[in-house]
PDB file of N, CA and C in Angstrom:
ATOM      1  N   UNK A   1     -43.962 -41.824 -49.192  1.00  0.00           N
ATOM      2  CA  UNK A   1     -43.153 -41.409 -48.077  1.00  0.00           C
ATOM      3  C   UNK A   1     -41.710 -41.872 -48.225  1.00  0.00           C
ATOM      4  N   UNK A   2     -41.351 -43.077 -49.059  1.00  0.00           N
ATOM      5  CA  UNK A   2     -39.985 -43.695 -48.655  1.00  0.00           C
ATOM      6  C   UNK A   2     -39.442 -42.129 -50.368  1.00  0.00           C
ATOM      7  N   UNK A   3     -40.070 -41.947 -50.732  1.00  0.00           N
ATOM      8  CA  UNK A   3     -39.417 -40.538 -51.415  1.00  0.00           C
ATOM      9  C   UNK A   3     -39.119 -39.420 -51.098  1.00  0.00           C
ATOM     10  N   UNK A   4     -39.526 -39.045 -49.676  1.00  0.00           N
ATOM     11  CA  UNK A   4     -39.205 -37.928 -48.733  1.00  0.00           C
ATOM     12  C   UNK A   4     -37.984 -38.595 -47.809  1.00  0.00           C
ATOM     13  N   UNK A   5     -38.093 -39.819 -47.364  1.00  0.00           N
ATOM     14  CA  UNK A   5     -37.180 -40.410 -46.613  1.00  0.00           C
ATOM     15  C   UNK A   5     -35.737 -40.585 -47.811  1.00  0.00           C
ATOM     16  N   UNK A   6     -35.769 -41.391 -48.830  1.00  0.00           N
ATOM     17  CA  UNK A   6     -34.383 -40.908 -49.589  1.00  0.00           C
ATOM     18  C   UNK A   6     -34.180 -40.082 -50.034  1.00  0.00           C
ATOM     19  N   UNK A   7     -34.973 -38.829 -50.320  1.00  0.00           N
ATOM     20  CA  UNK A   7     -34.505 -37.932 -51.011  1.00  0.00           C
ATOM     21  C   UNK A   7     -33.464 -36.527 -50.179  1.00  0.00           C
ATOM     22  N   UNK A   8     -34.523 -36.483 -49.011  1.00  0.00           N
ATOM     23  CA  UNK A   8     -34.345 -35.545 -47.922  1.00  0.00           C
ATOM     24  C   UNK A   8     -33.710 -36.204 -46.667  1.00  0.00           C
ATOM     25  N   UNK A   9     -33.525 -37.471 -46.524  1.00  0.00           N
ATOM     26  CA  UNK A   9     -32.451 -37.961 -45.734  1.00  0.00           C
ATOM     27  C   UNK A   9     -33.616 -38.173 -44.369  1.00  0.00           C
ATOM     28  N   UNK A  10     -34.699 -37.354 -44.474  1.00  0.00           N
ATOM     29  CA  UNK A  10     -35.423 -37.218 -43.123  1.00  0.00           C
ATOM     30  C   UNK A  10     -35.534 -38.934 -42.683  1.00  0.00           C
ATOM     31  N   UNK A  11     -36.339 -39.046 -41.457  1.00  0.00           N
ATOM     32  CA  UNK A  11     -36.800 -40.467 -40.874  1.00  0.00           C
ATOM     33  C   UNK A  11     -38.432 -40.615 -41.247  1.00  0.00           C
ATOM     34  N   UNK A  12     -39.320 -41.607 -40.436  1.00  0.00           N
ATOM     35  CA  UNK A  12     -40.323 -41.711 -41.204  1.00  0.00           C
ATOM     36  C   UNK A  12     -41.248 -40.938 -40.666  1.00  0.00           C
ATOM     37  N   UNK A  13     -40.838 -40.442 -38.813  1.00  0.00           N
ATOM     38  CA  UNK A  13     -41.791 -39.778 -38.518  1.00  0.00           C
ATOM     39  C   UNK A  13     -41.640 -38.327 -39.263  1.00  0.00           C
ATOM     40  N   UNK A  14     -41.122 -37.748 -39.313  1.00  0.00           N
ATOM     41  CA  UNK A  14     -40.578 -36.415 -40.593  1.00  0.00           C
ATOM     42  C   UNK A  14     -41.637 -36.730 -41.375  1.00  0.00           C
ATOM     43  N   UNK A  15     -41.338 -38.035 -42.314  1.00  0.00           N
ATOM     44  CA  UNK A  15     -41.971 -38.444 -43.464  1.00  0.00           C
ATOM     45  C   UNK A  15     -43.507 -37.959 -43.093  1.00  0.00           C
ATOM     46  N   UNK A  16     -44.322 -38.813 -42.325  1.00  0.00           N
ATOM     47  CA  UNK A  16     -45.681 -39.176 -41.458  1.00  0.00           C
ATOM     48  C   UNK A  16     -45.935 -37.605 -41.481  1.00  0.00           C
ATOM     49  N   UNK A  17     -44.826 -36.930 -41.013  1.00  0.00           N
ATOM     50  CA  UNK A  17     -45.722 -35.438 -39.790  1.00  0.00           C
ATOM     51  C   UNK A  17     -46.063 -34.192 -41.633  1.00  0.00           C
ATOM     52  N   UNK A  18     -44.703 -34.508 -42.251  1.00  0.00           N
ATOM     53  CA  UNK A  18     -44.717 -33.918 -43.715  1.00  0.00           C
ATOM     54  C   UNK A  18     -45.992 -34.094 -44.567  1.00  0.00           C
ATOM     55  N   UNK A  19     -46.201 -35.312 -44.716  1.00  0.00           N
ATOM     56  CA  UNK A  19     -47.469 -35.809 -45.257  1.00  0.00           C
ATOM     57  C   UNK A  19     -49.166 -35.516 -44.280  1.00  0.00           C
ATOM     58  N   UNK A  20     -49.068 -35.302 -43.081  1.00  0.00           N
ATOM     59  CA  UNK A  20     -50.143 -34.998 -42.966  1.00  0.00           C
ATOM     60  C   UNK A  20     -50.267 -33.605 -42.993  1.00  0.00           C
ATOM     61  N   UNK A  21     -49.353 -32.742 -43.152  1.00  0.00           N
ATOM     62  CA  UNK A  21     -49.183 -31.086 -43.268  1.00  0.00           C
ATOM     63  C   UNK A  21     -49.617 -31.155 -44.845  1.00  0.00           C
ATOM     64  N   UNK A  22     -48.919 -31.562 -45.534  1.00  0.00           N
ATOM     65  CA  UNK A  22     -49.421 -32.063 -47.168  1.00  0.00           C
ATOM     66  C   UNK A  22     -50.454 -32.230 -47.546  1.00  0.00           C
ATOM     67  N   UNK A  23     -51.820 -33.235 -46.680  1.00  0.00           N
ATOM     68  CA  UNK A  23     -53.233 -33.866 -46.793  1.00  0.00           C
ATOM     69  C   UNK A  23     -54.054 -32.875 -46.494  1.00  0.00           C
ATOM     70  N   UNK A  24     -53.502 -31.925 -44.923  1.00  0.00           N
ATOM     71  CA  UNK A  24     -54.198 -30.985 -45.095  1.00  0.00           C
ATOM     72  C   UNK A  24     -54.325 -29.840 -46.070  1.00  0.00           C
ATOM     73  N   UNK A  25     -53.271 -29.613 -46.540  1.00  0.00           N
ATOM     74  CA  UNK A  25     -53.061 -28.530 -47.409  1.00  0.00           C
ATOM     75  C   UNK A  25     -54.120 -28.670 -48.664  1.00  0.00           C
ATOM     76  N   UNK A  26     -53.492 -30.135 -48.976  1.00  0.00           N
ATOM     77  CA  UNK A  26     -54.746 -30.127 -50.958  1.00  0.00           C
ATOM     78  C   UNK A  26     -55.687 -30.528 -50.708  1.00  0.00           C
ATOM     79  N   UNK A  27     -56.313 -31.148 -49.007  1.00  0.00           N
ATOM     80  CA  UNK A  27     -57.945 -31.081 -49.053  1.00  0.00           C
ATOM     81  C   UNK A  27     -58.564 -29.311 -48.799  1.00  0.00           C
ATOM     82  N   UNK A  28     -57.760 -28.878 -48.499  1.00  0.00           N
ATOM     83  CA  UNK A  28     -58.207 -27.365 -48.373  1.00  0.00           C
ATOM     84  C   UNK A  28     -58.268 -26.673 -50.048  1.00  0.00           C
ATOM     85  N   UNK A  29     -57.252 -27.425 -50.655  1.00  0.00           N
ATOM     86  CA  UNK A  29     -56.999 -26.463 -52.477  1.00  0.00           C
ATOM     87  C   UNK A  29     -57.853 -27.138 -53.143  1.00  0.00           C
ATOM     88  N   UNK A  30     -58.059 -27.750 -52.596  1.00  0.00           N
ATOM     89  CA  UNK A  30     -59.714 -28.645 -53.699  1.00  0.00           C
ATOM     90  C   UNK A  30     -60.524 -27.785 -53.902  1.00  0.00           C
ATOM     91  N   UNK A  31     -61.316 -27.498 -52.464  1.00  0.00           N
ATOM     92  CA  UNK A  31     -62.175 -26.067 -52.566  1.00  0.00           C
ATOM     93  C   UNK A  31     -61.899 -24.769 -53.307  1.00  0.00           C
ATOM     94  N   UNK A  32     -60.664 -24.669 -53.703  1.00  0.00           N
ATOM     95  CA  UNK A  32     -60.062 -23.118 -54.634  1.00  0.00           C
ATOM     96  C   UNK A  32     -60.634 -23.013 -55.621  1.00  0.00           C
ATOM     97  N   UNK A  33     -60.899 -24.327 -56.248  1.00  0.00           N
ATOM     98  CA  UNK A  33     -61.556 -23.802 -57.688  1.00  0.00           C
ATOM     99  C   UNK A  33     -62.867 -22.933 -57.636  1.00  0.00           C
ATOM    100  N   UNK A  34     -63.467 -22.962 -56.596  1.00  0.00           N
ATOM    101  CA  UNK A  34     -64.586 -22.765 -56.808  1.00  0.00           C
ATOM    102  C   UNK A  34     -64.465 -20.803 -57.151  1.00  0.00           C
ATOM    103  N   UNK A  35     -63.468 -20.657 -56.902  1.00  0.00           N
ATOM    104  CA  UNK A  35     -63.027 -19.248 -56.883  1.00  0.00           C
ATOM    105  C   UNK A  35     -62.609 -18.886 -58.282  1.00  0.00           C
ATOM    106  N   UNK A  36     -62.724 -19.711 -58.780  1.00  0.00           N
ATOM    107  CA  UNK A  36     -62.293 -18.830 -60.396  1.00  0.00           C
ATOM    108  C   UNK A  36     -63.095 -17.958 -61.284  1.00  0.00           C
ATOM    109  N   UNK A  37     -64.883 -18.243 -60.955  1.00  0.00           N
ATOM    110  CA  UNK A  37     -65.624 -17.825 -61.422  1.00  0.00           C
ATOM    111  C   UNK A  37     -65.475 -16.181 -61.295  1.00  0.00           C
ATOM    112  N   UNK A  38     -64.822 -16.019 -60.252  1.00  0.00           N
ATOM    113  CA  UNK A  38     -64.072 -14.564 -59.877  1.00  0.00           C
ATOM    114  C   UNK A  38     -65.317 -13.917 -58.980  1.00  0.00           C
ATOM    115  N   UNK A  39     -65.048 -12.533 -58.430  1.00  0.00           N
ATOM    116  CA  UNK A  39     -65.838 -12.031 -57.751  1.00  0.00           C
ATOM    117  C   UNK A  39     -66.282 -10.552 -57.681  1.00  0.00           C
ATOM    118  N   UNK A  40     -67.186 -10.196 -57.294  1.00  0.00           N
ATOM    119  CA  UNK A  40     -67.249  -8.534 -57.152  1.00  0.00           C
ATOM    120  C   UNK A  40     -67.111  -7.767 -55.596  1.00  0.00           C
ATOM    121  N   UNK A  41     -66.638  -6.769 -55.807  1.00  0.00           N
ATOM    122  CA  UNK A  41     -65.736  -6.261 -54.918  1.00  0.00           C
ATOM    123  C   UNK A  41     -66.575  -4.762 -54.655  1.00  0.00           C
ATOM    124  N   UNK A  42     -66.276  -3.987 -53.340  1.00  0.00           N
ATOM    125  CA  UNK A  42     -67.368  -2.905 -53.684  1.00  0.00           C
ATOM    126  C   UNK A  42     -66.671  -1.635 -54.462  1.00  0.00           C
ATOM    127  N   UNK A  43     -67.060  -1.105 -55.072  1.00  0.00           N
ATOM    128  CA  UNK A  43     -66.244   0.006 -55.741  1.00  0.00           C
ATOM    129  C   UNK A  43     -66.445   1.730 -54.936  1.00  0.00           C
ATOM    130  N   UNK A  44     -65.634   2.237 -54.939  1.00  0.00           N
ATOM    131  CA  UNK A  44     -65.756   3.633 -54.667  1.00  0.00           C
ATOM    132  C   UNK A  44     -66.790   4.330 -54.970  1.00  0.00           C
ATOM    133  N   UNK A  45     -66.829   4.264 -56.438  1.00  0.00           N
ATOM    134  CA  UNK A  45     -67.708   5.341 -57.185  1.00  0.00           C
ATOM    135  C   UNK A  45     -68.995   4.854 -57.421  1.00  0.00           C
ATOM    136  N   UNK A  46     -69.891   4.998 -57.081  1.00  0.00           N
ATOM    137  CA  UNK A  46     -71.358   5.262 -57.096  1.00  0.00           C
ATOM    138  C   UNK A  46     -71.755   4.551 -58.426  1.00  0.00           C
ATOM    139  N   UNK A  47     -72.342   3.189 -58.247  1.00  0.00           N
ATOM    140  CA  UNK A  47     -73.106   2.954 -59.205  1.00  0.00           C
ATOM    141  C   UNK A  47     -71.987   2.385 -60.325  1.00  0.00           C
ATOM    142  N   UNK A  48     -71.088   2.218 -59.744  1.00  0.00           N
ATOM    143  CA  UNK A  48     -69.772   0.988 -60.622  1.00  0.00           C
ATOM    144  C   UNK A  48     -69.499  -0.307 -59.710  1.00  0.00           C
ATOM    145  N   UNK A  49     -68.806  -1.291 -59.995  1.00  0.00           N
ATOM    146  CA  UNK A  49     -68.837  -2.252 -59.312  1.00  0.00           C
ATOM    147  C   UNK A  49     -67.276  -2.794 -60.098  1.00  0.00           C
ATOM    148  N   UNK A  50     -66.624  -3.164 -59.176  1.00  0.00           N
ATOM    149  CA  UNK A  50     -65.404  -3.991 -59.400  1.00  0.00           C
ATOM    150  C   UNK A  50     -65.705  -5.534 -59.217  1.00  0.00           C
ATOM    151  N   UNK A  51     -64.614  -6.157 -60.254  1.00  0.00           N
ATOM    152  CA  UNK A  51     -64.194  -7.479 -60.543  1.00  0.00           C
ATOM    153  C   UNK A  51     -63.259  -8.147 -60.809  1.00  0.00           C
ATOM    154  N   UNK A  52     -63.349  -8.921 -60.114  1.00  0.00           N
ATOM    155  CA  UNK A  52     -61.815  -9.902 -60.046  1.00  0.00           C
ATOM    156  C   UNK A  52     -61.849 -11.187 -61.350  1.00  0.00           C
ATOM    157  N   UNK A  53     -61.503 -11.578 -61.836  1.00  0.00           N
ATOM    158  CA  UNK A  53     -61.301 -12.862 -62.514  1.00  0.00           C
ATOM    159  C   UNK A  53     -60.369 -13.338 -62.223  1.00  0.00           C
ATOM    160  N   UNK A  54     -60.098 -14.584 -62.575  1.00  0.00           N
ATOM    161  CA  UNK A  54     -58.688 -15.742 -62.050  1.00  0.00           C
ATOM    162  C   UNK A  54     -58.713 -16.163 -63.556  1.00  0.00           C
ATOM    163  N   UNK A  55     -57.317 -16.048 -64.067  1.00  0.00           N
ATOM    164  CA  UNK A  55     -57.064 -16.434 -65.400  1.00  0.00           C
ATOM    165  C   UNK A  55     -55.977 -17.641 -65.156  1.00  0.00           C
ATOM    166  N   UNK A  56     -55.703 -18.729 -65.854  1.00  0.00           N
ATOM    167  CA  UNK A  56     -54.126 -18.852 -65.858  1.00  0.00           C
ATOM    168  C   UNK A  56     -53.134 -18.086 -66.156  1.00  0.00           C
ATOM    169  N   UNK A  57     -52.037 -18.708 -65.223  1.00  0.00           N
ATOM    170  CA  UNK A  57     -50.887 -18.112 -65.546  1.00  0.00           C
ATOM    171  C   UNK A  57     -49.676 -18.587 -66.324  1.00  0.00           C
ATOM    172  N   UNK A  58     -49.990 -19.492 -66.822  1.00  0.00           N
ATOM    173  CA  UNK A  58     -48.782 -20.166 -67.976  1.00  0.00           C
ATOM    174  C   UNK A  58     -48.293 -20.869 -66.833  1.00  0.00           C
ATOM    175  N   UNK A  59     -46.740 -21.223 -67.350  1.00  0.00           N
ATOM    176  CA  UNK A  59     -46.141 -22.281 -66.710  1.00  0.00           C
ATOM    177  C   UNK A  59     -45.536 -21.768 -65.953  1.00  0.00           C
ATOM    178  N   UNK A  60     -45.382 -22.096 -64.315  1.00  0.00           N
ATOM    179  CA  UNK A  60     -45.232 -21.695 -63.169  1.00  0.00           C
ATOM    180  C   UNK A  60     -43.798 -22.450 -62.643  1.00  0.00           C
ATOM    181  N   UNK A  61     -42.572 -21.441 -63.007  1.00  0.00           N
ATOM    182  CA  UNK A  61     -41.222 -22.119 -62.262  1.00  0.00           C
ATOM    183  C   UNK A  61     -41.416 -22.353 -61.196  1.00  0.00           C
ATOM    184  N   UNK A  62     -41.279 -23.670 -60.023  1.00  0.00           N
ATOM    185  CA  UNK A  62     -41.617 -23.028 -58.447  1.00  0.00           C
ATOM    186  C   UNK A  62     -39.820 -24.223 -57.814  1.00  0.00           C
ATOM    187  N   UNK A  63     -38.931 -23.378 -57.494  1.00  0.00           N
ATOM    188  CA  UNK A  63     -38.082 -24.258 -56.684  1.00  0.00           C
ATOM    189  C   UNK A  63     -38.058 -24.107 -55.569  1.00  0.00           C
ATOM    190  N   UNK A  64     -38.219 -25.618 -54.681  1.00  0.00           N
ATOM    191  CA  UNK A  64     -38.736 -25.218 -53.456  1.00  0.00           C
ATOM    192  C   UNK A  64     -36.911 -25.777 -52.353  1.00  0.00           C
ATOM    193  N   UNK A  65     -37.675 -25.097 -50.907  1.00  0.00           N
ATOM    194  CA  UNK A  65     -36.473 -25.762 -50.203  1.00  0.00           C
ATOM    195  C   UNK A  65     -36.212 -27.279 -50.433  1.00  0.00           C
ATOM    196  N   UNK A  66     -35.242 -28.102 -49.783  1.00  0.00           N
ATOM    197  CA  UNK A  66     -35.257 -29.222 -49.817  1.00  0.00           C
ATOM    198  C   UNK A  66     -35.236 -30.375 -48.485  1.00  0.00           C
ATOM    199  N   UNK A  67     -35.595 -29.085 -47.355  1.00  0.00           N
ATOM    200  CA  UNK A  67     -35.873 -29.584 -46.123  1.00  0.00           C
ATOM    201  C   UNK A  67     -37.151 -30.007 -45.282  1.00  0.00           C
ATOM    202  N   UNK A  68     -38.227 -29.291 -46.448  1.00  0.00           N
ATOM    203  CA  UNK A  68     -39.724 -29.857 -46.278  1.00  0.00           C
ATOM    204  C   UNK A  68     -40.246 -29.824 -47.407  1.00  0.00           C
ATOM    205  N   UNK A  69     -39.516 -30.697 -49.089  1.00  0.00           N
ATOM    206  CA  UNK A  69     -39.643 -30.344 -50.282  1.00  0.00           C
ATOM    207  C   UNK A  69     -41.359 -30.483 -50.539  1.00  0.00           C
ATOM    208  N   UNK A  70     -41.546 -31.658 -50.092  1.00  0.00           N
ATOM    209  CA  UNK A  70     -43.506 -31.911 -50.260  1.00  0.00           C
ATOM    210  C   UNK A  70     -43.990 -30.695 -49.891  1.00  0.00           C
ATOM    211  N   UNK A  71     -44.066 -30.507 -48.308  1.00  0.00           N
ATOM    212  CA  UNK A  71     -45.045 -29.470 -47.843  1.00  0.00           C
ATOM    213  C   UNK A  71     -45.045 -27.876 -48.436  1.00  0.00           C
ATOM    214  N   UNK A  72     -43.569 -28.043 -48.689  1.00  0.00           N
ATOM    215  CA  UNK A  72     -43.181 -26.610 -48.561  1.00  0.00           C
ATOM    216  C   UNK A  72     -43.812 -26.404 -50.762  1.00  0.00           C
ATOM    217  N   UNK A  73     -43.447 -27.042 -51.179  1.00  0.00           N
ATOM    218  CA  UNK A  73     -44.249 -27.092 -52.664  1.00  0.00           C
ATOM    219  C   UNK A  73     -45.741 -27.050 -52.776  1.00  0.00           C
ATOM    220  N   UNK A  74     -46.082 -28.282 -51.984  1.00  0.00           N
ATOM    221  CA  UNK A  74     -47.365 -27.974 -52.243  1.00  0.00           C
ATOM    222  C   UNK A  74     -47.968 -26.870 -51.316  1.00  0.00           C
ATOM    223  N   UNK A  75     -47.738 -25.711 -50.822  1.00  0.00           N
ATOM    224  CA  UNK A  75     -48.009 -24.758 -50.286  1.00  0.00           C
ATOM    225  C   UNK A  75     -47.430 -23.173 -51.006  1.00  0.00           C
ATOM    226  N   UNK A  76     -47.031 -23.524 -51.706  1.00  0.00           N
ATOM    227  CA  UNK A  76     -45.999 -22.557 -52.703  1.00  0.00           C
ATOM    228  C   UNK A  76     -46.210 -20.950 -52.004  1.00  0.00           C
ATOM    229  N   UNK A  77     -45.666 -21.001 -50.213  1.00  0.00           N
ATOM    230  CA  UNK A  77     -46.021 -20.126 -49.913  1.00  0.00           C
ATOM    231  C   UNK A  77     -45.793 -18.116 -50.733  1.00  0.00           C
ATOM    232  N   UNK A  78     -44.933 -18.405 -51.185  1.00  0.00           N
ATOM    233  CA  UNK A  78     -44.186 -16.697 -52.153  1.00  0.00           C
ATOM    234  C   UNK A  78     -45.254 -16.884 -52.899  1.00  0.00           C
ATOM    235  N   UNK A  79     -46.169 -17.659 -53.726  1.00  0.00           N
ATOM    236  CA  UNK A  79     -47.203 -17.475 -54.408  1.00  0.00           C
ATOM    237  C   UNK A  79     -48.493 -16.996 -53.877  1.00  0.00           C
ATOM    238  N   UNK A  80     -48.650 -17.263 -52.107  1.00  0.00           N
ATOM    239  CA  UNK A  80     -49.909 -17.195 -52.270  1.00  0.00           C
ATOM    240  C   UNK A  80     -50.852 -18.402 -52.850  1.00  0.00           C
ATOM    241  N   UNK A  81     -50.626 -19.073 -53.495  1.00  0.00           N
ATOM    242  CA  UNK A  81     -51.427 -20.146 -54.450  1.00  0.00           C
ATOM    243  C   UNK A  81     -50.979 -21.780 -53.562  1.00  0.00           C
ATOM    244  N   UNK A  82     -52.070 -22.624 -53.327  1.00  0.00           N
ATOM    245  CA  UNK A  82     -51.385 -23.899 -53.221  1.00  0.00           C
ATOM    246  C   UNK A  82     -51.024 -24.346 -54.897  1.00  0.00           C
ATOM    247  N   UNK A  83     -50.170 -25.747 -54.749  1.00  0.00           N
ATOM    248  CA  UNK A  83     -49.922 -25.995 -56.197  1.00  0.00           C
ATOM    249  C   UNK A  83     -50.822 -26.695 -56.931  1.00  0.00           C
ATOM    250  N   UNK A  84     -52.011 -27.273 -56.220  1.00  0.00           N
ATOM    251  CA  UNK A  84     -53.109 -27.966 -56.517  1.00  0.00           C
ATOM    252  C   UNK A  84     -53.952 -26.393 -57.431  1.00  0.00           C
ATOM    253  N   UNK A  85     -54.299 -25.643 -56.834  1.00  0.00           N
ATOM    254  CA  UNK A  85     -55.047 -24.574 -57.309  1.00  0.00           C
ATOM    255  C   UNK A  85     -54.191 -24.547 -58.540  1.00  0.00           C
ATOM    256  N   UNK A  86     -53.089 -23.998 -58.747  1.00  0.00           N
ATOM    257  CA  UNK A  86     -52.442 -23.909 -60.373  1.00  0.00           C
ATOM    258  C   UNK A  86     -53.005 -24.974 -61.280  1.00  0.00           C
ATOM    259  N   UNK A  87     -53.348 -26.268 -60.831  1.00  0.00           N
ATOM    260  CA  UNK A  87     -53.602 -26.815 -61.846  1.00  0.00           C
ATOM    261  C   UNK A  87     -54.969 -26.802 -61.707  1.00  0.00           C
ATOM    262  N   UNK A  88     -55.546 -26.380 -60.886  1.00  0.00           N
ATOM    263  CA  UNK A  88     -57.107 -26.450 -60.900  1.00  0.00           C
ATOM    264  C   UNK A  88     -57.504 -25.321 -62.099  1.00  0.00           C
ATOM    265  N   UNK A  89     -56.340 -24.288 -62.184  1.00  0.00           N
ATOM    266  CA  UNK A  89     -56.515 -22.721 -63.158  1.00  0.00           C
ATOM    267  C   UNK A  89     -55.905 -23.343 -64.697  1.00  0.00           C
ATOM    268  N   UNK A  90     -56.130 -24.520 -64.272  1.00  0.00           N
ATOM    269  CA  UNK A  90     -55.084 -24.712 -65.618  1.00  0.00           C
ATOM    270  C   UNK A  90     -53.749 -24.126 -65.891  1.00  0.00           C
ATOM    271  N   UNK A  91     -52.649 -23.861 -64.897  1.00  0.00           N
ATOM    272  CA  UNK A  91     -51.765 -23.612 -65.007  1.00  0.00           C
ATOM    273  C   UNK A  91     -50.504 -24.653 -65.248  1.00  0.00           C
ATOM    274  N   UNK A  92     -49.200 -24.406 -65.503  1.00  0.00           N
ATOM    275  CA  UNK A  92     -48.431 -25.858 -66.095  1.00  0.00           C
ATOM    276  C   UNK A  92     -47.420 -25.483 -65.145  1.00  0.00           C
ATOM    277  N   UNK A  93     -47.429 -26.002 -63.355  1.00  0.00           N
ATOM    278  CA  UNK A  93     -46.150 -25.728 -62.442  1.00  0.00           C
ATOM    279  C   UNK A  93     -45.145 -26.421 -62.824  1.00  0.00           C
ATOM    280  N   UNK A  94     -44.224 -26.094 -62.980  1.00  0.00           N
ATOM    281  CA  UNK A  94     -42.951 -27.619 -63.181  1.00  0.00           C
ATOM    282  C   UNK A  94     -42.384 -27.031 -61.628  1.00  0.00           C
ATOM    283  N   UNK A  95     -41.932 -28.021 -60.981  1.00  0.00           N
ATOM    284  CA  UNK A  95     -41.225 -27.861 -59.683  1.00  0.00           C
ATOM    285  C   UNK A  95     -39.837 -28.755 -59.676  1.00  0.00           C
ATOM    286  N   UNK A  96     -39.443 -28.229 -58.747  1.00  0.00           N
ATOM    287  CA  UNK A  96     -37.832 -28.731 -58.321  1.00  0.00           C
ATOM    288  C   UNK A  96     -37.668 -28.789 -57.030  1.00  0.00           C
ATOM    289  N   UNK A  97     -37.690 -29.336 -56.118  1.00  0.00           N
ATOM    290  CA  UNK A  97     -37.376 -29.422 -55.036  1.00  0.00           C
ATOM    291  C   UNK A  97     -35.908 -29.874 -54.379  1.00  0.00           C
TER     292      UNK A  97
END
């Protein structure tokens, strides 16, 4: 927390309220992996079946704001993806906040 407090200038309750928006977030992306095994989907045509897989995606630029740099990263909302899941896919995020 005292790295959200110097970095972002915020105070500690900022810090406190940031971090529990944060705790919730990657106890929820824990569960993501379980999604990679991919899934089937119903298909149109008679007697076909669609499928999803989750591959990596290589290394993932992500620059985030710098007014909720934690939350707002580890939520990588334009992705869709938390940043925990990227590495759960084996993906390589480098971030900047």
């Amino acid at each position: 927390m005292s790295w959200i407090i110097h970095e972002s200038g915020g105070t500690r309750s900022k810090a406190n309220l940031e971090w529990t928006a944060v705790h919730g977030v990657l106890l929820e992306a824990t569960t993501l992996s379980y999604l990679v095994e991919g899934r089937l989907l119903p298909a149109d045509i008679p007697g076909k079946e669609s499928r999803i897989y989750r591959k990596p995606v290589g290394v993932v630029g992500v620059v985030s704001p710098w007014n909720w740099p934690f939350q707002l990263t580890a939520r990588l909302q334009h992705l869709h993806w938390p940043l925990v899941t990227l590495l759960l896919w084996s993906s390589q995020p480098m971030t900047h906040p």
